[in-house]
PDB file of N, CA and C in Angstrom:
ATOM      1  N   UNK A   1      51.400 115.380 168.933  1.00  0.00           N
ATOM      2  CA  UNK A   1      52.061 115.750 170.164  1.00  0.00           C
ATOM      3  C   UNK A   1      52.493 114.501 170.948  1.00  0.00           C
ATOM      4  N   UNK A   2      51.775 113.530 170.741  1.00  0.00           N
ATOM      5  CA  UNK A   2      51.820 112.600 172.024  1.00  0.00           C
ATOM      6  C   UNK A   2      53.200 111.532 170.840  1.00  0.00           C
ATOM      7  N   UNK A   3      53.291 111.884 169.732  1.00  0.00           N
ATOM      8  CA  UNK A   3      54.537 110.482 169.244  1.00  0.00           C
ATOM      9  C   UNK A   3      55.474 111.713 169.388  1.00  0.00           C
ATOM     10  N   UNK A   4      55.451 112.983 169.260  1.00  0.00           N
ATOM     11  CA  UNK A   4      56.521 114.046 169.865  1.00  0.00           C
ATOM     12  C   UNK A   4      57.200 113.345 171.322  1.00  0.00           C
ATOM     13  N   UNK A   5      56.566 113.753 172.065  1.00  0.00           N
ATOM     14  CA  UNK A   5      56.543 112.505 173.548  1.00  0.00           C
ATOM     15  C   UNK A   5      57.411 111.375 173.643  1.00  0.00           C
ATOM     16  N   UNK A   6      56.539 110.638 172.768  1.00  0.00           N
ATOM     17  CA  UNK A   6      57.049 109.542 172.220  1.00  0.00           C
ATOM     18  C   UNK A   6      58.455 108.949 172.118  1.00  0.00           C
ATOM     19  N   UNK A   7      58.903 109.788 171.193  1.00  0.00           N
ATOM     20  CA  UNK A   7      60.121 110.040 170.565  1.00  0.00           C
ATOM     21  C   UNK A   7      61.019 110.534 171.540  1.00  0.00           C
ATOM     22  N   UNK A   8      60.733 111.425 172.191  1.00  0.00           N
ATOM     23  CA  UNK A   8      61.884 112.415 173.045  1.00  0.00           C
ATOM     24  C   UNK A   8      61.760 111.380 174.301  1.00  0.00           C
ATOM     25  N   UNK A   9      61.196 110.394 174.452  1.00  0.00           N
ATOM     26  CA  UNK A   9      61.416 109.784 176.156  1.00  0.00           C
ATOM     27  C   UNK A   9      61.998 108.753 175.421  1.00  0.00           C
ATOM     28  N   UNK A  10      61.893 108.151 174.127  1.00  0.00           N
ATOM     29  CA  UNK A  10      62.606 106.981 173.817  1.00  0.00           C
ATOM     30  C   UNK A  10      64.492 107.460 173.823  1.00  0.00           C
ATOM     31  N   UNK A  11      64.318 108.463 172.729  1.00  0.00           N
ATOM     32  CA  UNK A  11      65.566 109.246 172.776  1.00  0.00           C
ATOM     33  C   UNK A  11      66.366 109.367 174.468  1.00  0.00           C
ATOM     34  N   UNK A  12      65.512 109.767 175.029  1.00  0.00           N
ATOM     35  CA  UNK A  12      66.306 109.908 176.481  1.00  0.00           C
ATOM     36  C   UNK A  12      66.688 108.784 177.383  1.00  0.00           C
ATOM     37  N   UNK A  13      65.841 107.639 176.880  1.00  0.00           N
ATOM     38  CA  UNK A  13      66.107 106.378 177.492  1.00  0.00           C
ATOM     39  C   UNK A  13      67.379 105.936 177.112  1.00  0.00           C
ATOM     40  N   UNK A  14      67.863 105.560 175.465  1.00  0.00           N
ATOM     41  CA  UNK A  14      68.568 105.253 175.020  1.00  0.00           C
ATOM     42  C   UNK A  14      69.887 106.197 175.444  1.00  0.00           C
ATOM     43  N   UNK A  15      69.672 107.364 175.213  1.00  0.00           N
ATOM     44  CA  UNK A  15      70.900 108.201 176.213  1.00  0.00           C
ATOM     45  C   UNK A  15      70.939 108.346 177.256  1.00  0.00           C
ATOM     46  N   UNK A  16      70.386 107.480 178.307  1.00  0.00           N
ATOM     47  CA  UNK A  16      70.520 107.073 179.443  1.00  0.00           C
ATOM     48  C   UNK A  16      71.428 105.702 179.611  1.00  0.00           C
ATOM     49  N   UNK A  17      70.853 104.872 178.942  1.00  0.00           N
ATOM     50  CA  UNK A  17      71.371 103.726 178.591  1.00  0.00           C
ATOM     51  C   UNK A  17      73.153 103.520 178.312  1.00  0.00           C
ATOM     52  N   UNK A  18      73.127 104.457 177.187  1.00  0.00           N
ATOM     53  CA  UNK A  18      74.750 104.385 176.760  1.00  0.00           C
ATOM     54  C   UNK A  18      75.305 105.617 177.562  1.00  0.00           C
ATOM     55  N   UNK A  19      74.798 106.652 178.239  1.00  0.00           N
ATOM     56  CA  UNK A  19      75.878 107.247 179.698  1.00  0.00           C
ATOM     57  C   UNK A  19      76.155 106.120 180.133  1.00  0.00           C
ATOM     58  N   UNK A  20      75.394 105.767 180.828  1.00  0.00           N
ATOM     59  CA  UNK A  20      75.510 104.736 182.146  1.00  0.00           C
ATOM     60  C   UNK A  20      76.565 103.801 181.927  1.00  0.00           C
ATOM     61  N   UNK A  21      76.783 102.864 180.333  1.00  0.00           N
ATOM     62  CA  UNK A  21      77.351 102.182 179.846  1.00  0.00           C
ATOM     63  C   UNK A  21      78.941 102.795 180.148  1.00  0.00           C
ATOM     64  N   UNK A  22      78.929 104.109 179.351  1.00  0.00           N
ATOM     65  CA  UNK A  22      80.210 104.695 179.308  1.00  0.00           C
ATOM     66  C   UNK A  22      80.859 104.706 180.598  1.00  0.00           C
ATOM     67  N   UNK A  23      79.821 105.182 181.401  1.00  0.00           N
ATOM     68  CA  UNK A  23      80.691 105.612 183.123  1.00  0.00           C
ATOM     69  C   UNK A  23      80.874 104.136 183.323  1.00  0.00           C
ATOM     70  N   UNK A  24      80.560 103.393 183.392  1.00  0.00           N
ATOM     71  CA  UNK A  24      80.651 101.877 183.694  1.00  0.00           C
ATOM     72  C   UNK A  24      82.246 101.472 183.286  1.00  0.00           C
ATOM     73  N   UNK A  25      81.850 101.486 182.059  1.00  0.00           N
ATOM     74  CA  UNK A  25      83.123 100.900 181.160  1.00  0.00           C
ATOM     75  C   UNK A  25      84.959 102.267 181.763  1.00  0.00           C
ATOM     76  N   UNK A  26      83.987 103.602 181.826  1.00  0.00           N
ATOM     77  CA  UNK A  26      85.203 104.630 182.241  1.00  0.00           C
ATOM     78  C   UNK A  26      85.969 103.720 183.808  1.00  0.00           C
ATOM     79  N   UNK A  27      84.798 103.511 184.675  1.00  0.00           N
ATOM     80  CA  UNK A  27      85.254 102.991 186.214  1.00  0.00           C
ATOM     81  C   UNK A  27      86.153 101.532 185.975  1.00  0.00           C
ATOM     82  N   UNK A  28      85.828 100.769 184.672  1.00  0.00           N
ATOM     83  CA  UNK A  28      86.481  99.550 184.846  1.00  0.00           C
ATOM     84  C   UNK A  28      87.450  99.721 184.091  1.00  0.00           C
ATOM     85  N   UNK A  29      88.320 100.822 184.103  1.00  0.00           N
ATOM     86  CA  UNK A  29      89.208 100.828 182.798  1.00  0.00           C
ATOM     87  C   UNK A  29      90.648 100.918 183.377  1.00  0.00           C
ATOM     88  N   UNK A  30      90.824 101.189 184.601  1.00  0.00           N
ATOM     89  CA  UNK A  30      92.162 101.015 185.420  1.00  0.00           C
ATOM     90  C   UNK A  30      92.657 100.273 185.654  1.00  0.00           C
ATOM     91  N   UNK A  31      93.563  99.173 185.451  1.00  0.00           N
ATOM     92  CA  UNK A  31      93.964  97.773 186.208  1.00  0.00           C
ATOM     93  C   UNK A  31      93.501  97.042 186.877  1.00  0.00           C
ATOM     94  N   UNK A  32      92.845  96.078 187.118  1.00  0.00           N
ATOM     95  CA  UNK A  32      92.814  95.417 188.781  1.00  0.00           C
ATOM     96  C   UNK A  32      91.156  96.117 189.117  1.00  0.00           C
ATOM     97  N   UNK A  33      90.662  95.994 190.125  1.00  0.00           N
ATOM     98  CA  UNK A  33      89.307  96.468 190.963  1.00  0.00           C
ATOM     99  C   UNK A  33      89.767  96.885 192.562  1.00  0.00           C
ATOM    100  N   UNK A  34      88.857  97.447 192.688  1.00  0.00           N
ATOM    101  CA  UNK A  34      89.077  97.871 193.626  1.00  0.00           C
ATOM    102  C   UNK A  34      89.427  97.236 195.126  1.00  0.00           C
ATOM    103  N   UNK A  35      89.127  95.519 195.260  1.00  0.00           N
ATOM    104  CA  UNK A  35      89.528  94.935 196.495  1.00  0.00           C
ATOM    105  C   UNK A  35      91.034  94.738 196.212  1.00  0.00           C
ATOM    106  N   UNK A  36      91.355  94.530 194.803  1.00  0.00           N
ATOM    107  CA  UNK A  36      93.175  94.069 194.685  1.00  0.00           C
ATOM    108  C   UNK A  36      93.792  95.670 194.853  1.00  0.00           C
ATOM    109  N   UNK A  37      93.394  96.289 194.509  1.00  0.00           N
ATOM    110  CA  UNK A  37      93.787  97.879 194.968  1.00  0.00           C
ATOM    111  C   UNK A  37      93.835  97.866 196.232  1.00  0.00           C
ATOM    112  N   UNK A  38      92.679  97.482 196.794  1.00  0.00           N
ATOM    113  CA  UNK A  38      92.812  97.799 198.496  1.00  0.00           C
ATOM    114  C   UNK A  38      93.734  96.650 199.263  1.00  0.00           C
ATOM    115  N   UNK A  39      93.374  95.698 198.596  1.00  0.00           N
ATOM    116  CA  UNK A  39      95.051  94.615 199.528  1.00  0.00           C
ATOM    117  C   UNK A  39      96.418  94.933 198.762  1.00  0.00           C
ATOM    118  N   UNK A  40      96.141  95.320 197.692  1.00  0.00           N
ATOM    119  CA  UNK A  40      97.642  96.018 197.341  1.00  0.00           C
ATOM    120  C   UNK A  40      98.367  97.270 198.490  1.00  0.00           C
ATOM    121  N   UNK A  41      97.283  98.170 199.193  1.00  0.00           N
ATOM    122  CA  UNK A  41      97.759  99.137 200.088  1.00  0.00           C
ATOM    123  C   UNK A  41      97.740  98.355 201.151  1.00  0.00           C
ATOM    124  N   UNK A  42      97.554  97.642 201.970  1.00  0.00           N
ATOM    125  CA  UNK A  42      97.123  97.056 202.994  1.00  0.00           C
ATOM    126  C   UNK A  42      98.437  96.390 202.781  1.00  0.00           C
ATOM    127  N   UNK A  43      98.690  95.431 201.965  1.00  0.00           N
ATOM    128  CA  UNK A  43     100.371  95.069 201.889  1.00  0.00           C
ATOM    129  C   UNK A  43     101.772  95.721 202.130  1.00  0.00           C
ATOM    130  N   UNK A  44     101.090  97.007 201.191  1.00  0.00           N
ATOM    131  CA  UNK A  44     102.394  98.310 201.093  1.00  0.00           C
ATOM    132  C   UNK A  44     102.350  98.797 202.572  1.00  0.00           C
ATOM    133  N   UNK A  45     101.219  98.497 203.461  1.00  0.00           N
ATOM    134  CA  UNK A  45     101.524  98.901 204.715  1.00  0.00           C
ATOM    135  C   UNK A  45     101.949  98.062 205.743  1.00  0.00           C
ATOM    136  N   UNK A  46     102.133  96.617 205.039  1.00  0.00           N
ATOM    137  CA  UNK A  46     102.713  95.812 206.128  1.00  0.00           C
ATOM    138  C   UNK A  46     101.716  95.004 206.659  1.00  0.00           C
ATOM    139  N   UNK A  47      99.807  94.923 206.172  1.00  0.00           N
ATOM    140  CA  UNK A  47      99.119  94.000 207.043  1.00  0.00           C
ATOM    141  C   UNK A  47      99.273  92.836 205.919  1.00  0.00           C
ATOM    142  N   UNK A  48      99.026  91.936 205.995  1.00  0.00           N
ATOM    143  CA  UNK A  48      98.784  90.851 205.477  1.00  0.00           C
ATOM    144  C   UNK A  48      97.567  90.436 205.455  1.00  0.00           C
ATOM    145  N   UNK A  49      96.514  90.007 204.691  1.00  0.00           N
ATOM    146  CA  UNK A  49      95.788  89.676 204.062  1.00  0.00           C
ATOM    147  C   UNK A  49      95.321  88.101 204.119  1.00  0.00           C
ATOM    148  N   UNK A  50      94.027  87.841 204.579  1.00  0.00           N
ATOM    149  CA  UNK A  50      93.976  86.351 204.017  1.00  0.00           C
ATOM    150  C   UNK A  50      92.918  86.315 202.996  1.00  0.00           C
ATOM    151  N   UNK A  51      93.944  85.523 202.233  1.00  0.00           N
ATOM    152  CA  UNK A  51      93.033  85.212 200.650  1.00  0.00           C
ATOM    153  C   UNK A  51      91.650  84.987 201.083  1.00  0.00           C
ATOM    154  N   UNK A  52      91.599  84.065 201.925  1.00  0.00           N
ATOM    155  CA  UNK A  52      89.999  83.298 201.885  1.00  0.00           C
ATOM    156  C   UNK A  52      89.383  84.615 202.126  1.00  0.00           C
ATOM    157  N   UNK A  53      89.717  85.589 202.866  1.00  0.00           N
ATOM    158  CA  UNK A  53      88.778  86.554 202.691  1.00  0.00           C
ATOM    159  C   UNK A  53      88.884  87.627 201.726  1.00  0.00           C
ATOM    160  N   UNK A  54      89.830  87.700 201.342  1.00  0.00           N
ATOM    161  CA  UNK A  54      89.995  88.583 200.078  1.00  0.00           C
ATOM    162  C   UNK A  54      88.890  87.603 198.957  1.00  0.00           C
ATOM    163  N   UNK A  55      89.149  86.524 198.708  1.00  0.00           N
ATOM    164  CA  UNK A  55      88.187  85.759 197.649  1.00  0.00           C
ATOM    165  C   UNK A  55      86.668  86.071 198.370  1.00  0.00           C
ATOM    166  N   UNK A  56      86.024  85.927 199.591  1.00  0.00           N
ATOM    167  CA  UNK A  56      84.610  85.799 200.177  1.00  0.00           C
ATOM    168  C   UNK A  56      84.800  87.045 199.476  1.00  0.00           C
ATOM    169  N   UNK A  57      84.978  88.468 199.792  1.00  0.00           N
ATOM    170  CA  UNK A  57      84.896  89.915 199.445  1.00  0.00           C
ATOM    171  C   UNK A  57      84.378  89.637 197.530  1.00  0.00           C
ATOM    172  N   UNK A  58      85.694  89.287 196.967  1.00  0.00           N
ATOM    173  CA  UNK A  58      85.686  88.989 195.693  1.00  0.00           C
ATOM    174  C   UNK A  58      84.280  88.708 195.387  1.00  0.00           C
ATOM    175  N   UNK A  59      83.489  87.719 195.666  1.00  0.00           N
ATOM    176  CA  UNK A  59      82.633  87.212 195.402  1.00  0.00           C
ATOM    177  C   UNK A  59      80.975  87.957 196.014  1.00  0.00           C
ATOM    178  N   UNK A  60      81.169  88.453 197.373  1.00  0.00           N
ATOM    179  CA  UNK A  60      79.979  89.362 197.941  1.00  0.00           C
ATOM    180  C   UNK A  60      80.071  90.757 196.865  1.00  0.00           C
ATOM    181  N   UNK A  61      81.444  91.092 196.535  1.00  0.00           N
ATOM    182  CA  UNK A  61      81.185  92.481 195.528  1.00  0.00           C
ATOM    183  C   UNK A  61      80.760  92.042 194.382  1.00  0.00           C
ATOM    184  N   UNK A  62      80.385  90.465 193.988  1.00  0.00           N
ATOM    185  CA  UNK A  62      80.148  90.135 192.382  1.00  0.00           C
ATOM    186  C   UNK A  62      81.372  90.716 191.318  1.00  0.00           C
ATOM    187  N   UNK A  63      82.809  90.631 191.776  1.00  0.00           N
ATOM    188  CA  UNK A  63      83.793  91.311 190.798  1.00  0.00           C
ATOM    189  C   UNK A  63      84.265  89.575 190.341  1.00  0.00           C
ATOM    190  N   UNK A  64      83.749  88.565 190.711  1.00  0.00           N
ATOM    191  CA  UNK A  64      84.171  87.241 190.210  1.00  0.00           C
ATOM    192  C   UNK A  64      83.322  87.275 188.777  1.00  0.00           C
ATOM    193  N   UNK A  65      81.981  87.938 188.872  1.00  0.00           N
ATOM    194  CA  UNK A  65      81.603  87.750 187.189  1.00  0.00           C
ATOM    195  C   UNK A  65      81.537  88.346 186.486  1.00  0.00           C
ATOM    196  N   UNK A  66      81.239  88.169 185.116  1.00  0.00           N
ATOM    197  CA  UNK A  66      81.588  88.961 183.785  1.00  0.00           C
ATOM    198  C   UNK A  66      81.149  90.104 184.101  1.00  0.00           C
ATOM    199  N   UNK A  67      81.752  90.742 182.865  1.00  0.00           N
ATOM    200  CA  UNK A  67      81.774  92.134 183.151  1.00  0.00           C
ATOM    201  C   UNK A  67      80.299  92.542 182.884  1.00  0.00           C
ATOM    202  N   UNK A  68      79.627  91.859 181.660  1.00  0.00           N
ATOM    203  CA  UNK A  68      78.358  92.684 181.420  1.00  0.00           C
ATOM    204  C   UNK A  68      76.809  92.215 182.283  1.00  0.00           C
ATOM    205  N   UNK A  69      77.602  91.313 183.429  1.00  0.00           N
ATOM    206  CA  UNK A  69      76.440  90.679 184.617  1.00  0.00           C
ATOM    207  C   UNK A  69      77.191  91.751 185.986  1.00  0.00           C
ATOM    208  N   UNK A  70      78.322  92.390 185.742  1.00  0.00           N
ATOM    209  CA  UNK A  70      78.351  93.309 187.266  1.00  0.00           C
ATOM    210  C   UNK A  70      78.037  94.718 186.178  1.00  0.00           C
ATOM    211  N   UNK A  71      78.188  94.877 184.589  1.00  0.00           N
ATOM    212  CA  UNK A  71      77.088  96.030 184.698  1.00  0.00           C
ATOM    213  C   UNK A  71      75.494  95.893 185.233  1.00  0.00           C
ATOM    214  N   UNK A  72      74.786  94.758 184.368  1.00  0.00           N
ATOM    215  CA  UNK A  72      73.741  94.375 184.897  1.00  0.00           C
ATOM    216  C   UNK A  72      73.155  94.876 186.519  1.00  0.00           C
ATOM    217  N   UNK A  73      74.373  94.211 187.239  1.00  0.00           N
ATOM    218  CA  UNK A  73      73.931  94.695 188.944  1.00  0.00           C
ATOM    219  C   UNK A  73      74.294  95.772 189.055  1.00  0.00           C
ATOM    220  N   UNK A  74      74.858  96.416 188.448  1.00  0.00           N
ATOM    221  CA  UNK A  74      75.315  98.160 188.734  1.00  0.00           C
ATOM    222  C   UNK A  74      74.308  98.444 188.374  1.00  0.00           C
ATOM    223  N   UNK A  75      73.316  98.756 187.567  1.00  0.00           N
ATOM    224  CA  UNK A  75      72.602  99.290 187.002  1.00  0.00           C
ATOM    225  C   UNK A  75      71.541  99.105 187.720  1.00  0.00           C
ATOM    226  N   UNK A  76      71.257  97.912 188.226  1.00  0.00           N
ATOM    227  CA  UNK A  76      69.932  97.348 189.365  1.00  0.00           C
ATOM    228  C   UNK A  76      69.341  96.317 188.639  1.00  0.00           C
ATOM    229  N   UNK A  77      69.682  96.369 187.368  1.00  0.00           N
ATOM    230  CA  UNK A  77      68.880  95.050 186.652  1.00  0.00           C
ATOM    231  C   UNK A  77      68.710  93.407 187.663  1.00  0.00           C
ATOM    232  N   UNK A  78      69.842  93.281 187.869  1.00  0.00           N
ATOM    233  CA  UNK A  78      69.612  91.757 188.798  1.00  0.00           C
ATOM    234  C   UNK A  78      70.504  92.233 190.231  1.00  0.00           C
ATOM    235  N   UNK A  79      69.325  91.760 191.213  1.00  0.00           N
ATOM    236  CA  UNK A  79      69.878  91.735 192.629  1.00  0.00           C
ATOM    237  C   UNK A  79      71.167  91.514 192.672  1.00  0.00           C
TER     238      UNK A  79
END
């Protein structure tokens, strides 16, 4: 009973694991992220934008690093 257990929480981990992966990879699959999306509308409406803070943003959302260190923080693995 108990490697029954065993088995079915390992199983569920691992299909936890690769959801999470998928929705991850589904959210990053559109063009661009979401701050160049949002100064892209912010343009189309006529405000103007300063880089230096579009880059600070860039960098407080962690969208400056690789992709499999902002899954990492999506997930909660690293602060």
């Amino acid at each position: 009973m108990i490697q029954f257990l065993l088995y079915r929480l390992t199983a569920m981990a691992g299909t936890m694991v690769v959801v999470s992966a998928l929705v991850f990879v589904i959210i990053n699959l559109p063009p661009g992220d979401y701050l160049t999306n949002m100064i892209a509308e912010l343009e189309a409406q006529g405000e103007a934008r300063n880089l230096a803070t579009a880059e600070w943003l860039r960098v407080q959302y962690a969208l400056d690093r690789p992709i499999w260190e902002q899954y990492l923080i999506w997930i909660g693995a690293i602060p």
